[in-house]
Protein backbone atom coordinates (compact mmCIF):
# COMPACT_ATOMS: atom_id res chain seq x y z
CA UNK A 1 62.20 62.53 123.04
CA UNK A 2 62.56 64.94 120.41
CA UNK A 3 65.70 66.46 119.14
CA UNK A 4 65.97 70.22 120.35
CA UNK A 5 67.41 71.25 116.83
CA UNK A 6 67.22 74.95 116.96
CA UNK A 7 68.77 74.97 120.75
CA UNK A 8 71.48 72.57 119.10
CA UNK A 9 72.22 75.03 116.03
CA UNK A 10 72.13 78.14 118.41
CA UNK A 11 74.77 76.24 120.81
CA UNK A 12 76.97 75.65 118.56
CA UNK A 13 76.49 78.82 116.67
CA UNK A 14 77.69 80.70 120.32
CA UNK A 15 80.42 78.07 120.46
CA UNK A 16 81.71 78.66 116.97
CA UNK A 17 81.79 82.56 117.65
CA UNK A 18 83.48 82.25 120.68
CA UNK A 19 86.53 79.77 119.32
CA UNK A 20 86.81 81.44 115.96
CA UNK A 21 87.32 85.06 117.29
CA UNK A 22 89.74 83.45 119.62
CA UNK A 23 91.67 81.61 116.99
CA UNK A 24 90.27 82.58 113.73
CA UNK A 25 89.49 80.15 111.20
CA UNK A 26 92.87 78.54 110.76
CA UNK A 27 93.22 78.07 114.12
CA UNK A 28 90.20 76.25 115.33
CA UNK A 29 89.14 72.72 114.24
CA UNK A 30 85.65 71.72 113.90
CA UNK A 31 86.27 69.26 116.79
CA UNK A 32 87.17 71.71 119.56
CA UNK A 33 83.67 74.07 118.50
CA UNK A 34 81.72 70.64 119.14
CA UNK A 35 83.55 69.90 122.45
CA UNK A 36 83.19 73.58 123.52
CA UNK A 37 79.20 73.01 122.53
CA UNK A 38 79.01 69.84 124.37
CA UNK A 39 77.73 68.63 121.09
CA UNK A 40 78.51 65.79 118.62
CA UNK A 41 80.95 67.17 115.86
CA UNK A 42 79.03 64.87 113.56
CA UNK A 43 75.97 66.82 114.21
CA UNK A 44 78.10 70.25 113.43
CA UNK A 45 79.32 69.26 109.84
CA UNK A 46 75.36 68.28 108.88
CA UNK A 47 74.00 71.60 109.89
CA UNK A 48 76.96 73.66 108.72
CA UNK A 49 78.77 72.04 106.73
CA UNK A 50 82.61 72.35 106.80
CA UNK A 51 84.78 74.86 108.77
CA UNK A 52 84.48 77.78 106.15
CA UNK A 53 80.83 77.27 105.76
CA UNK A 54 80.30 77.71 109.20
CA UNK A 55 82.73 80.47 109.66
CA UNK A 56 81.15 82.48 106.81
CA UNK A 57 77.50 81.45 108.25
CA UNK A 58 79.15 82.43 112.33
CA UNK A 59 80.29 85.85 110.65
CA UNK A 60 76.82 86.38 108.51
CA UNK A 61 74.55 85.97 111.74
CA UNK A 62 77.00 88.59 113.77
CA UNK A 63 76.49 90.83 111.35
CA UNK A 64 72.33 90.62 110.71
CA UNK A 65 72.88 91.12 114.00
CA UNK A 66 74.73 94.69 113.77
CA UNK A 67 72.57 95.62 111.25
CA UNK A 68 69.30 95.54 113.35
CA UNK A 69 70.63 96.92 116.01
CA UNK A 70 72.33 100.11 113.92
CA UNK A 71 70.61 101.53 111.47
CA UNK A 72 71.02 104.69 109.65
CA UNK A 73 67.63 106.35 108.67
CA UNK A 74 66.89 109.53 108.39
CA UNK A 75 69.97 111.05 108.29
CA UNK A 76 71.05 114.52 109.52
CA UNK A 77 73.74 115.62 112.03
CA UNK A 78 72.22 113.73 114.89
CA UNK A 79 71.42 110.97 112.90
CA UNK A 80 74.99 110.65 112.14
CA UNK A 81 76.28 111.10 115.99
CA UNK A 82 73.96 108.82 117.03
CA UNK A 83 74.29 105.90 114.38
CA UNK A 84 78.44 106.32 115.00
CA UNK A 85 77.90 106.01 119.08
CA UNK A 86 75.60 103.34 118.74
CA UNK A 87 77.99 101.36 116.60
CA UNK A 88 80.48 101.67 119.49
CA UNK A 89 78.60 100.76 121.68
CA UNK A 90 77.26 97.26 119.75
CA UNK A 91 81.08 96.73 119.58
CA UNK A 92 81.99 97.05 122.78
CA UNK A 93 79.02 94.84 124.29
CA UNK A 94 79.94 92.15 121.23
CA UNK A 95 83.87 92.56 120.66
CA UNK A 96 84.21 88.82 119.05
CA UNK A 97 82.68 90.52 116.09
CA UNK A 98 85.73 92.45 115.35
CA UNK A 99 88.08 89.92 115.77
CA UNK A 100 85.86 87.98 113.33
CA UNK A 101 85.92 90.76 110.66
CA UNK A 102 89.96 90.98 111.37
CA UNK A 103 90.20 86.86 111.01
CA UNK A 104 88.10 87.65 107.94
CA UNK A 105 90.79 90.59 106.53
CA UNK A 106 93.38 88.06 106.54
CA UNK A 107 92.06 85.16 104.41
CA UNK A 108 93.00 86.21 100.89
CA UNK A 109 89.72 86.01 98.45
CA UNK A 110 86.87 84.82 101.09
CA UNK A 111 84.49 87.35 102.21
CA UNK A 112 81.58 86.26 103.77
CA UNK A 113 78.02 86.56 101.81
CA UNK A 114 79.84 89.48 100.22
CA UNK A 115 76.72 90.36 97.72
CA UNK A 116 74.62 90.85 100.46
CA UNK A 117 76.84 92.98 102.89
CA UNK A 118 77.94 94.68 99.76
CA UNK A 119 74.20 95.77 99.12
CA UNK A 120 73.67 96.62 102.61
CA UNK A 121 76.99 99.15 102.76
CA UNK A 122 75.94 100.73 99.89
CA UNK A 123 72.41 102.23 100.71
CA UNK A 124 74.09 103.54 103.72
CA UNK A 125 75.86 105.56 101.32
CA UNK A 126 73.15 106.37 99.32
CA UNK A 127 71.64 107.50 102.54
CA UNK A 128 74.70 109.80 102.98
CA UNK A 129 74.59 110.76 99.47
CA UNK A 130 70.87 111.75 99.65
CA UNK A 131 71.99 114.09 102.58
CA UNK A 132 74.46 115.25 100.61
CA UNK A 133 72.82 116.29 98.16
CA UNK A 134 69.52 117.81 100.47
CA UNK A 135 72.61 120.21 101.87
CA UNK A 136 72.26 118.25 105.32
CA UNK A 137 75.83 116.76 105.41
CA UNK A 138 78.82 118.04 103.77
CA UNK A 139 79.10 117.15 100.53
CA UNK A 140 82.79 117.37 99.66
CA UNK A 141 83.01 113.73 101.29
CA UNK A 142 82.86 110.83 99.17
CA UNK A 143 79.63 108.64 100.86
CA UNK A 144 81.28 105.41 100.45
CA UNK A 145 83.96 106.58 101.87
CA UNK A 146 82.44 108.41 104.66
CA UNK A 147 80.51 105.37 105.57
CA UNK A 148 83.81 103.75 106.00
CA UNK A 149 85.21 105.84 108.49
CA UNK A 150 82.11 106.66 110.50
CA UNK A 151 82.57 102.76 110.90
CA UNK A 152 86.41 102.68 111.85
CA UNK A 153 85.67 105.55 114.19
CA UNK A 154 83.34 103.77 116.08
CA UNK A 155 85.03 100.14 115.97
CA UNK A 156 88.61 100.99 116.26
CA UNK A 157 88.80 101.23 119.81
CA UNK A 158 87.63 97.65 120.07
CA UNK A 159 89.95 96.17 117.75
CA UNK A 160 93.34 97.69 119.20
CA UNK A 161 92.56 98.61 122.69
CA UNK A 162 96.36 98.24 123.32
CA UNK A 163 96.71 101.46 121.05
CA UNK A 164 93.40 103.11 122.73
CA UNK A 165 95.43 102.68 126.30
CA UNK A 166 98.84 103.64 125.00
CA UNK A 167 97.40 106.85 123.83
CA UNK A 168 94.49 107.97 126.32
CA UNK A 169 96.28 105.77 129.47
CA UNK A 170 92.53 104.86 130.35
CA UNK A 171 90.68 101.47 131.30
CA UNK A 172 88.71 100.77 128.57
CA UNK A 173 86.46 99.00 131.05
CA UNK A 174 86.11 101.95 133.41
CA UNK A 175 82.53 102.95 132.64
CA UNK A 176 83.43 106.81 132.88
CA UNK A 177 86.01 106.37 130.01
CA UNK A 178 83.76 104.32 128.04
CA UNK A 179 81.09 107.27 128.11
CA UNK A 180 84.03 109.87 127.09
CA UNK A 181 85.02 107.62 124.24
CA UNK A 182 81.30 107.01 123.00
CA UNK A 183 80.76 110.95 123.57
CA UNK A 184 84.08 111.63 121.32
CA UNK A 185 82.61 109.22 118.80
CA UNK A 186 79.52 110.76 118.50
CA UNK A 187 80.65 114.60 118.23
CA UNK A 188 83.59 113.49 115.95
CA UNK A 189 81.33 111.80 113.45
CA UNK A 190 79.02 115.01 113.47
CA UNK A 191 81.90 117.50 113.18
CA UNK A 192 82.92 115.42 110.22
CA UNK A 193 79.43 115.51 108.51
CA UNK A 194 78.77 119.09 109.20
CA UNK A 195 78.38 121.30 105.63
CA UNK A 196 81.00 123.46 105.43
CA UNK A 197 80.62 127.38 104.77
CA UNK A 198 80.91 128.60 101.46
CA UNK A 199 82.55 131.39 100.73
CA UNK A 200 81.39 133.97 98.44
């Protein structure tokens, strides 16, 4: 009988994300991803090699995952709502990918397939430059920056929901709250973008 590889690698792929936002990288061992998989660890070290490798490969598939499902193209003020709402809302349907960026934030010098992300961030700021510049957005915004916190605005609530419920009191699982938060997002991120007036 042949060897389902690809079902194998995608098992232990899900079982990888699941224990490493749980535990991060330091606190997982390859063993307990292959038990969790129901899979021979043996056969996890030859298709990802060691624990890092497979980390950095876990956190590079989560995120080619993001990026398909957000873009941000055209850009104008809806654009800009729309991109920032539909970031919250891949984070709150996927919230192991936050934990996985945090887990990343706290191992000093690894980023994961950092030429390639770093690419990817920056023609999202071009994008916002080009706006800029076309007089759509406001252009006394750095882009790079502004990319950056049209992100955090959007993901924040999933990484410290024990801050989002100290401060609103809300269930971030009540699906009424959910739509205020994702409606916030959305006008916050345009009210941000808008050009200012000039004055004369």
């Amino acid at each position: 009988m042949a060897w389902d590889t690809e079902g194998t690698r995608r098992r232990l792929k899900e079982a990888a994300v699941a224990e490493f936002a749980e535990h991060g990288p330091d606190g997982t061992t390859m063993a307990r991803i292959a038990e969790r998989a129901g899979i021979n660890k043996e056969r996890l070290y030859k298709y990802f090699g060691d624990k890092q490798q497979l980390f950095a490969t876990v956190l590079t598939d989560e995120l080619a995952k993001l990026a398909a499902g957000v873009a941000l193209h055209p850009v104008g003020l809806d654009d800009i709502g729309e991109f920032a709402a539909r970031t919250f809302d891949y984070h709150a349907d996927h919230p192991e990918l936050s934990r996985l960026l945090q887990w990343e934030g706290m191992q000093a010098g690894f980023i994961a397939d950092e030429a390639s992300r770093t690419k990817h961030y920056r023609a999202k700021a071009e994008a916002i430059a080009r706006a800029q510049r076309a007089g759509i957005l406001d252009d006394d915004i750095d882009p790079a920056y502004f990319v950056f916190m049209l992100i955090a605005l959007a993901a924040w609530w999933h990484s410290l929901p024990q801050l989002a419920h100290m401060l609103t009191g809300a269930d971030p699982a009540d699906p009424a709250e959910r739509t205020r938060r994702r409606a916030f997002v959305a006008q916050a991120a345009q009210r941000l973008a808008a050009p200012r007036p000039r004055s004369e």
